[in-house]
C-alpha atoms as a PDB file:
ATOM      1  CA  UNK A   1      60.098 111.196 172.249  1.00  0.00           C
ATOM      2  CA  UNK A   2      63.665 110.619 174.363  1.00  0.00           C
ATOM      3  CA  UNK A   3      67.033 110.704 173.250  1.00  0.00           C
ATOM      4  CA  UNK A   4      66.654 106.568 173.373  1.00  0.00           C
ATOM      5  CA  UNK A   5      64.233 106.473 170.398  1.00  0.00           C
ATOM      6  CA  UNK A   6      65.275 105.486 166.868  1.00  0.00           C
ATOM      7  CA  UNK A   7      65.306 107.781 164.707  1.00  0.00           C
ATOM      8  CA  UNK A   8      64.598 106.466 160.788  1.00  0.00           C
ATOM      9  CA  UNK A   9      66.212 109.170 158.171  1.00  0.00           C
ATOM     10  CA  UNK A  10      64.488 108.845 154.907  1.00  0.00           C
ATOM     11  CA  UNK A  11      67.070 110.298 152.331  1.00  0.00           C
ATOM     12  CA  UNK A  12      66.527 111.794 148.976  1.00  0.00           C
ATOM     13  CA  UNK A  13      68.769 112.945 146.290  1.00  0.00           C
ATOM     14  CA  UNK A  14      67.747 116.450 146.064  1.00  0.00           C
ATOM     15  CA  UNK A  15      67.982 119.200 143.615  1.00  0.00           C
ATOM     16  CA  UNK A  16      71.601 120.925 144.957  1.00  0.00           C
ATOM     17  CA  UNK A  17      70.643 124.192 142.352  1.00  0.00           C
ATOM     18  CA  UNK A  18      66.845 124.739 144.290  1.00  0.00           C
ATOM     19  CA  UNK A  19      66.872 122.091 146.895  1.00  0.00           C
ATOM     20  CA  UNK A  20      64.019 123.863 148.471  1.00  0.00           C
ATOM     21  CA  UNK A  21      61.356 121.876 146.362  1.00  0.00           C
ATOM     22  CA  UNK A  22      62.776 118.261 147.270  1.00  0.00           C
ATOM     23  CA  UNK A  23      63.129 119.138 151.196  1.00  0.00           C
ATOM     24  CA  UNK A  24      59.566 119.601 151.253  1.00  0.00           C
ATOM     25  CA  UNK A  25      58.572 116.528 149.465  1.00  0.00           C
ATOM     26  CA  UNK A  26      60.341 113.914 151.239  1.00  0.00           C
ATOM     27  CA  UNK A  27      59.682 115.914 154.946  1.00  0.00           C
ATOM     28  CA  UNK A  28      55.871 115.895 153.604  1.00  0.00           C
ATOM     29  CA  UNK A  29      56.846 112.088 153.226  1.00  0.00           C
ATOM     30  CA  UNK A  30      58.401 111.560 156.539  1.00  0.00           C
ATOM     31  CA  UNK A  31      55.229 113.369 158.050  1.00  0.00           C
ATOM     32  CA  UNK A  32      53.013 110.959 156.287  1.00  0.00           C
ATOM     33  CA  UNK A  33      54.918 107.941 157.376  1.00  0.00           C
ATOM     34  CA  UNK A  34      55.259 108.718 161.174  1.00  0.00           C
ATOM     35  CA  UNK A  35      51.915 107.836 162.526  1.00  0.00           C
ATOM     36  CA  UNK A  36      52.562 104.721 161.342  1.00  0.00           C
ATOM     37  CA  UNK A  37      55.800 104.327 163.657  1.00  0.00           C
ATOM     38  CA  UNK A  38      54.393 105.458 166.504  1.00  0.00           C
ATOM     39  CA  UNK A  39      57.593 104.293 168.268  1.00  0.00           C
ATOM     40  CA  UNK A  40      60.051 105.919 166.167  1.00  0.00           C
ATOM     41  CA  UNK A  41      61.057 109.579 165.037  1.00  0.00           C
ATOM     42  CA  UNK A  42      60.628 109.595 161.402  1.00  0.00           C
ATOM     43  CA  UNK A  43      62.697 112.633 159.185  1.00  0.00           C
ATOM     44  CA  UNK A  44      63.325 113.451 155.947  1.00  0.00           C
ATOM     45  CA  UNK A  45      66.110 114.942 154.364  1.00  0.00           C
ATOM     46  CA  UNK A  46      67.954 115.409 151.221  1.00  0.00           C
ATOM     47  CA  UNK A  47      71.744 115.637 150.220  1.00  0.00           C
ATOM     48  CA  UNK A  48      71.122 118.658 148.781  1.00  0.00           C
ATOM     49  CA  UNK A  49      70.394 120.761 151.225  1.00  0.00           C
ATOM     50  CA  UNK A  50      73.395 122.439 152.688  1.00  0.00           C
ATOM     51  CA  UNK A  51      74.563 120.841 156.103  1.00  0.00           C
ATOM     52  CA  UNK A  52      70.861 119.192 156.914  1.00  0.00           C
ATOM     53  CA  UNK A  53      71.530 115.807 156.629  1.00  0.00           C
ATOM     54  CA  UNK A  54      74.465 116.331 159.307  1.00  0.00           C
ATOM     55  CA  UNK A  55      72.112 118.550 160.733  1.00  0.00           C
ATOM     56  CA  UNK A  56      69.761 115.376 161.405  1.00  0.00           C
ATOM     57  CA  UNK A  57      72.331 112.716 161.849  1.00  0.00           C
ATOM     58  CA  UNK A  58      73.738 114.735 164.944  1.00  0.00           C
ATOM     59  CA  UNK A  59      70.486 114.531 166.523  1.00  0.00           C
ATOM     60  CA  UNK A  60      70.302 110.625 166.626  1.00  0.00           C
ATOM     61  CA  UNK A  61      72.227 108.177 168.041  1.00  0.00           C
ATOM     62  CA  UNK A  62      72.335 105.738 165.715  1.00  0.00           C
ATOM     63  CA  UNK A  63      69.901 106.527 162.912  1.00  0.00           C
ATOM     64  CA  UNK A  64      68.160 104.252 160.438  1.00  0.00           C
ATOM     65  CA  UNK A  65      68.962 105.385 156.756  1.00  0.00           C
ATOM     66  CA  UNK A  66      66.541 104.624 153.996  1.00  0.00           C
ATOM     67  CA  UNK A  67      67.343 105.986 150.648  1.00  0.00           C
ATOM     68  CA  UNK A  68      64.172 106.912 148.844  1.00  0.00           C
ATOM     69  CA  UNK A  69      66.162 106.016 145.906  1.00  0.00           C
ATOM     70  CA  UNK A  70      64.971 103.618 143.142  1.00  0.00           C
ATOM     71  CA  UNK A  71      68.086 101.768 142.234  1.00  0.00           C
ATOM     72  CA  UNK A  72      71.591 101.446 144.376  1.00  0.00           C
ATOM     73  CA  UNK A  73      74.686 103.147 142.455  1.00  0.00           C
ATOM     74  CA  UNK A  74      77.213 106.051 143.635  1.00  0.00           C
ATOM     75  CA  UNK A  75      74.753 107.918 145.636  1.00  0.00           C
ATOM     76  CA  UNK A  76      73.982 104.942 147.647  1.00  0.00           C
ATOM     77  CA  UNK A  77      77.220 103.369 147.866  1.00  0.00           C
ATOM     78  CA  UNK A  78      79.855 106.441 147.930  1.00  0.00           C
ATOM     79  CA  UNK A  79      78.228 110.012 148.503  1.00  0.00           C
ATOM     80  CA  UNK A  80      75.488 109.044 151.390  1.00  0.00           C
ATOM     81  CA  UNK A  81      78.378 106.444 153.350  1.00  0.00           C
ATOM     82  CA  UNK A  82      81.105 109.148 153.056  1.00  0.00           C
ATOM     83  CA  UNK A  83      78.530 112.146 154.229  1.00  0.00           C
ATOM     84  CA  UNK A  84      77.783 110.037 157.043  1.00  0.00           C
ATOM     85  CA  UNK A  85      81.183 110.024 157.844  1.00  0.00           C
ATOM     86  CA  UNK A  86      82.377 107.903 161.592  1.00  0.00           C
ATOM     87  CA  UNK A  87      78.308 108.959 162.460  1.00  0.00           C
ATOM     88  CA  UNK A  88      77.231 105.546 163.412  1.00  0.00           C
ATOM     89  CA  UNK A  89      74.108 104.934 161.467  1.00  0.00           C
ATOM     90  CA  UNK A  90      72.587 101.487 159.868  1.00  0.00           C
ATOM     91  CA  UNK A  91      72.147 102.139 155.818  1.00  0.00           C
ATOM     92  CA  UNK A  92      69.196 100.003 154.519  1.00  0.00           C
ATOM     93  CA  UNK A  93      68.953  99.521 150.878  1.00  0.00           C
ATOM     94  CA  UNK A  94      67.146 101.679 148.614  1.00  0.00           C
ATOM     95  CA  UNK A  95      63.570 101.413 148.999  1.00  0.00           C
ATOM     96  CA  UNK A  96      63.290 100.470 145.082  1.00  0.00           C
ATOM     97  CA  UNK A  97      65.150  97.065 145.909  1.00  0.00           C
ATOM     98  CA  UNK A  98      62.573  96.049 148.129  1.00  0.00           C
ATOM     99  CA  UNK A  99      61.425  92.770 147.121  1.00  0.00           C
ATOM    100  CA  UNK A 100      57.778  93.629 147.927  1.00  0.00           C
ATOM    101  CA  UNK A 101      57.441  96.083 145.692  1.00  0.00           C
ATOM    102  CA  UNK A 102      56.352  94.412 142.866  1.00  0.00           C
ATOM    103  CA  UNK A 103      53.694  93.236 145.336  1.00  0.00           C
ATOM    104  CA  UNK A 104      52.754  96.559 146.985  1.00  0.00           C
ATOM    105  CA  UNK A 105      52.604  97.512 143.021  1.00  0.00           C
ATOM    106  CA  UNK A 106      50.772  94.586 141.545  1.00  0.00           C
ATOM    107  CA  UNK A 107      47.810  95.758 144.420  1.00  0.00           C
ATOM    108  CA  UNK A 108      48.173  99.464 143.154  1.00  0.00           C
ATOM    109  CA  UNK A 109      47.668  98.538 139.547  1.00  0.00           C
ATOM    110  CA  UNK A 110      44.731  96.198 140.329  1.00  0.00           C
ATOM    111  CA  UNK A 111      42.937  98.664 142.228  1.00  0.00           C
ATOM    112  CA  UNK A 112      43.541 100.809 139.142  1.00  0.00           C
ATOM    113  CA  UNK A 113      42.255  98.407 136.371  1.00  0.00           C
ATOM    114  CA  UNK A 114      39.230  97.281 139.111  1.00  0.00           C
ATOM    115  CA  UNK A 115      38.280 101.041 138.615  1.00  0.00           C
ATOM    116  CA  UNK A 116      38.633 101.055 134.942  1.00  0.00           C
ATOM    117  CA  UNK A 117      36.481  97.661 134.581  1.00  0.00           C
ATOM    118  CA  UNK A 118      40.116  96.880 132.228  1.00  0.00           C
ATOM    119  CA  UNK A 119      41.176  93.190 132.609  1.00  0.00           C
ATOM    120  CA  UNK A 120      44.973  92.858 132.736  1.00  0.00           C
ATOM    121  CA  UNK A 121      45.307  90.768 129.511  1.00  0.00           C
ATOM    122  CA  UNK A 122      44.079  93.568 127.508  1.00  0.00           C
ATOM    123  CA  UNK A 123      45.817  95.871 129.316  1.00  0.00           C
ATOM    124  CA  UNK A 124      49.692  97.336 128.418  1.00  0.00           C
ATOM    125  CA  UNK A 125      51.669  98.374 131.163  1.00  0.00           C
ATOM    126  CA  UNK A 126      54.350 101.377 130.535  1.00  0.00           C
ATOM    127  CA  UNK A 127      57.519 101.549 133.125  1.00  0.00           C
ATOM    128  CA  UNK A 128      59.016 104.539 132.701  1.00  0.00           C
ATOM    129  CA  UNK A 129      62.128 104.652 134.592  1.00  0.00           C
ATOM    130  CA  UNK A 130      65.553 107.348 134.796  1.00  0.00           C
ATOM    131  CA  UNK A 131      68.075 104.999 133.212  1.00  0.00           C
ATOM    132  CA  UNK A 132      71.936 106.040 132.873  1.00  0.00           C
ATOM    133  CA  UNK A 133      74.498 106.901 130.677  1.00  0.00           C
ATOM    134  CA  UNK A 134      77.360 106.177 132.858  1.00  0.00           C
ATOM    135  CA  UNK A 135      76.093 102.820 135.119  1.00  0.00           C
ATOM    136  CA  UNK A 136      74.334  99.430 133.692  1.00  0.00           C
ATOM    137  CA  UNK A 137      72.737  99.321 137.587  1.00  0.00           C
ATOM    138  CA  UNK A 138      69.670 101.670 137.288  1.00  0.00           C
ATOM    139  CA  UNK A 139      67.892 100.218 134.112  1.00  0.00           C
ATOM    140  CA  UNK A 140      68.802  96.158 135.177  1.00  0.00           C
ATOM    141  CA  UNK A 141      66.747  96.997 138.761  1.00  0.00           C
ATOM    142  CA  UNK A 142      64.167  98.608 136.542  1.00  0.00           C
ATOM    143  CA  UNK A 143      63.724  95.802 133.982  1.00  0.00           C
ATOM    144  CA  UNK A 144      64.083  93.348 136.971  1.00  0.00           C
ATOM    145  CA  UNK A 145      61.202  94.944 138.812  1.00  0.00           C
ATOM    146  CA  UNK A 146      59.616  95.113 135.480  1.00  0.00           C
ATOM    147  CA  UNK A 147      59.884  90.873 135.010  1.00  0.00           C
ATOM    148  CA  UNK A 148      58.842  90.430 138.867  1.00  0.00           C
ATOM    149  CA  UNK A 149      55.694  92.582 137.898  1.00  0.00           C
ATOM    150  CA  UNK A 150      54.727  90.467 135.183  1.00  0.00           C
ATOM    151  CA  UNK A 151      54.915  87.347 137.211  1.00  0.00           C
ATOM    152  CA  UNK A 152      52.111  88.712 139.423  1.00  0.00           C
ATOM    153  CA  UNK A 153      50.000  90.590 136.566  1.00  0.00           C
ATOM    154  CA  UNK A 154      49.373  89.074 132.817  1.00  0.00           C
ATOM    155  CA  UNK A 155      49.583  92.253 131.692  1.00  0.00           C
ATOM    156  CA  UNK A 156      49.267  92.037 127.749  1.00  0.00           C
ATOM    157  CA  UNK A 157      52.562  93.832 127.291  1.00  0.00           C
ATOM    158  CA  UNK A 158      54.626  95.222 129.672  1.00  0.00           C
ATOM    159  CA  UNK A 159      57.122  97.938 127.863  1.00  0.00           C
ATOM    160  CA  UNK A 160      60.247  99.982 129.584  1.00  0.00           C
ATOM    161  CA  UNK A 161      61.600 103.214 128.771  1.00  0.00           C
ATOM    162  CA  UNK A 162      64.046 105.544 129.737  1.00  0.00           C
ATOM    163  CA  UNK A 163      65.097 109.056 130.348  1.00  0.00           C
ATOM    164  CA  UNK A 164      68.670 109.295 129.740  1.00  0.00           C
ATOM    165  CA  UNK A 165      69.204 105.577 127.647  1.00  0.00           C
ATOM    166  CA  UNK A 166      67.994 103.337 124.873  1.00  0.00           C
ATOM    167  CA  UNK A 167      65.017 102.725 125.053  1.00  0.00           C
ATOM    168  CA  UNK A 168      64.336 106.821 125.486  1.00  0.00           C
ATOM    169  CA  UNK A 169      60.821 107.504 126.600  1.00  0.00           C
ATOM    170  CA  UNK A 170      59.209 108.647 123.618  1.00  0.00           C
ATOM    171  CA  UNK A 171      60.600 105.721 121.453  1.00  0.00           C
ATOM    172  CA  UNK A 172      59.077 102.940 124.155  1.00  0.00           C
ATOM    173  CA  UNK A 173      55.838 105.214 124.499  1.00  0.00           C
ATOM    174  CA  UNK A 174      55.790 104.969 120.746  1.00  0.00           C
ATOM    175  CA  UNK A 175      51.808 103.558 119.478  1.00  0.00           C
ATOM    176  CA  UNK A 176      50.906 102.667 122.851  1.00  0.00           C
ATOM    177  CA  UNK A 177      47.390 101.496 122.805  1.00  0.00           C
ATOM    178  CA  UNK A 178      44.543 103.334 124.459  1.00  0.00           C
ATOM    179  CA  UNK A 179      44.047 100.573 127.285  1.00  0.00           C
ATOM    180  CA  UNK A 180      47.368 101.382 128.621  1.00  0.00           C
ATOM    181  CA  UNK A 181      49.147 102.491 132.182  1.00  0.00           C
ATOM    182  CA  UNK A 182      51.477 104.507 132.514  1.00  0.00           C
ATOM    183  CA  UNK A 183      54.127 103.790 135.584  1.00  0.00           C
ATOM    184  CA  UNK A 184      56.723 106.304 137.072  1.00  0.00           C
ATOM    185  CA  UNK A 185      59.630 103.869 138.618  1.00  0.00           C
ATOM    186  CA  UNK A 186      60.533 107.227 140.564  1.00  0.00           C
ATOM    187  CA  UNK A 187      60.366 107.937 143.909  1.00  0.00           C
ATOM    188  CA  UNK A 188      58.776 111.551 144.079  1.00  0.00           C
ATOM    189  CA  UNK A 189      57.100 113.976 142.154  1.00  0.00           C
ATOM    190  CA  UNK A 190      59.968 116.057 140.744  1.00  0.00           C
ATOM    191  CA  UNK A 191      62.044 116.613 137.354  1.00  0.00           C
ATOM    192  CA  UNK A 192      61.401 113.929 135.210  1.00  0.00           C
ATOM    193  CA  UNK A 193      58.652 112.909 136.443  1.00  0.00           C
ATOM    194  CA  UNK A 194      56.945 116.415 135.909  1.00  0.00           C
ATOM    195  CA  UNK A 195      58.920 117.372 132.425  1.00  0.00           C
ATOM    196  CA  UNK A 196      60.454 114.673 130.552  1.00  0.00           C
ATOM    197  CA  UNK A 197      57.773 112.272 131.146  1.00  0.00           C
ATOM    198  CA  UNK A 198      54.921 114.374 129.997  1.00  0.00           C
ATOM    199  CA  UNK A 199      56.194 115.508 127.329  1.00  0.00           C
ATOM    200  CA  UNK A 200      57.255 111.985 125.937  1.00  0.00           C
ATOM    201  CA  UNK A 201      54.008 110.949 126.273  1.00  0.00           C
ATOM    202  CA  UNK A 202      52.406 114.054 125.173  1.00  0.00           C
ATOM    203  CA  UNK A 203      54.733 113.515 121.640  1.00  0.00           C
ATOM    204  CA  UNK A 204      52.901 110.008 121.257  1.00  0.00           C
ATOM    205  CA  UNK A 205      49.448 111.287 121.636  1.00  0.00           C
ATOM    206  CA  UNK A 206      48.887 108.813 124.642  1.00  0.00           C
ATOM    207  CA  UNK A 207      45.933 108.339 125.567  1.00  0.00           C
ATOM    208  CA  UNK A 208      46.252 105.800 128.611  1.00  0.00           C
ATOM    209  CA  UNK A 209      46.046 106.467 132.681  1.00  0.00           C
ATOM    210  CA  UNK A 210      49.194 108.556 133.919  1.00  0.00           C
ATOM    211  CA  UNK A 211      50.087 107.264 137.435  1.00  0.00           C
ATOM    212  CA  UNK A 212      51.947 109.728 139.879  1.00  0.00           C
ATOM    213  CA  UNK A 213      55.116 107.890 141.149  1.00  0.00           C
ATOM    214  CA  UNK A 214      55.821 105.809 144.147  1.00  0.00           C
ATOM    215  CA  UNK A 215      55.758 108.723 147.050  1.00  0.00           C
ATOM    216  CA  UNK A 216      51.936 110.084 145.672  1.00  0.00           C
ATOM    217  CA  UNK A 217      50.211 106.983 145.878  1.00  0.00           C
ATOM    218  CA  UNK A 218      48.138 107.593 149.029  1.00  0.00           C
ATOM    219  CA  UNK A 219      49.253 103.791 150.773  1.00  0.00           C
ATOM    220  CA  UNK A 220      52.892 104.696 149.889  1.00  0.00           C
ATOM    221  CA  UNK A 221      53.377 105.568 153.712  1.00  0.00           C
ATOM    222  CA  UNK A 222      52.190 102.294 154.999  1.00  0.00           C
ATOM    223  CA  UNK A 223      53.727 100.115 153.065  1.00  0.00           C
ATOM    224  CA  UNK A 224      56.562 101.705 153.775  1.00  0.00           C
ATOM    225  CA  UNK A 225      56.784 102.013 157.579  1.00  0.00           C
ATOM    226  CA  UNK A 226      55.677  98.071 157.811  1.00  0.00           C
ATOM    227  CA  UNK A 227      59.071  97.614 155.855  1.00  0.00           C
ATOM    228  CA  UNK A 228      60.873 100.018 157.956  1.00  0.00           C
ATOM    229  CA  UNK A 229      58.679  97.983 161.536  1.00  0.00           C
ATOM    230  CA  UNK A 230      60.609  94.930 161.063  1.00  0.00           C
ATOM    231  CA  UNK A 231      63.903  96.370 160.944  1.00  0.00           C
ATOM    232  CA  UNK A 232      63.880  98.399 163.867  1.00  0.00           C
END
């Protein structure tokens, strides 16, 4: 590839105390996504990572950003614009506010309950997202993505929970019926997703399909570079 091809940064929060772990995941990520851009150079990167994201914008011109972030907030709006600095680089939105999402998810959960022989009426759905104690933002875009899923899927109930707010996990998990499914809003398969999650659901006795989050599910990287096609 020349100097003259765009480069497309996805960007992940990172684990600053072992950012080792997250590297890997979204470059495994950025791996999976470029055959499907072809014409681009495709990278991931955390913000973790000391001096790699500068690293990477210093080797583009003018980079495409895509947070691999769920919901927009200070990461998105005050730590990733002020790390890129005068770099000139386009910021997209974070993949979570995609508005075919709930689409791309609707076709993941149908595939699921088309395996199960489960019809979606007597089926409960389970969004488990990362909430906040300090911003409003990150639960509204998960209830909102919530409500746009339901509009596609009758799902017989469709509850949300949260890691760090009201509704906590294991108080939203709480008697969830056997015919259930169980939905990470998280980008990769890290923290929360690995500890808090499990173990809220583990408390309940649930008995329902666990589904990894966004980044595992095998069409994740084709859905996401025809989002990332049109913009380039």
């Amino acid at each position: 590839m020349t100097r003259d091809t765009p480069t497309i940064l996805l960007v992940s929060h990172g684990q600053p105390s072992d950012p080792t772990p997250g590297e890997t995941q979204i470059r495994a990520l950025a791996r999976r996504v470029q055959p499907h851009l072809p014409g681009a150079r495709v990278r991931g990167v955390t913000l973790a990572a000391k001096g790699v994201f500068e690293q990477e914008l210093a080797q583009a011109d003018t980079p495409i950003v895509l947070p691999i972030f769920m919901a927009d907030g200070y990461f998105t709006s005050r730590v990733l614009p002020d790390r890129i600095g005068t770099h000139a680089a386009r910021i997209l939105p974070p993949f979570g506010l995609n508005p075919d999402l709930p689409a791309f998810t609707a076709r993941w959960l149908g595939n699921v309950m088309q395996d199960q022989n489960w019809g979606a009426r007597d089926t409960t759905l389970f969004v488990a997202g990362h909430g906040s104690g300090r911003s409003p933002r990150p639960a509204q875009v998960t209830m909102e993505f919530a409500k746009a899923l339901h509009t596609q899927i009758p799902f017989s109930e469709i509850r949300v929970g949260f890691v760090e707010q009201s509704p906590f996990l294991a108080d939203a998990a709480h008697h969830l019926p056997a015919q259930s499914i169980c939905l990470p809003f998280f980008a990769l398969e890290r923290g929360h997703v690995l500890e808090d999650l499990p173990k809220a659901l583990d408390a309940n006795g649930f008995q329902g399909l666990r589904l990894p989050p966004f980044g595992s599910n095998p069409d994740f990287a084709a859905y996401l570079a025809d989002d990332l096609a049109k913009r380039l």
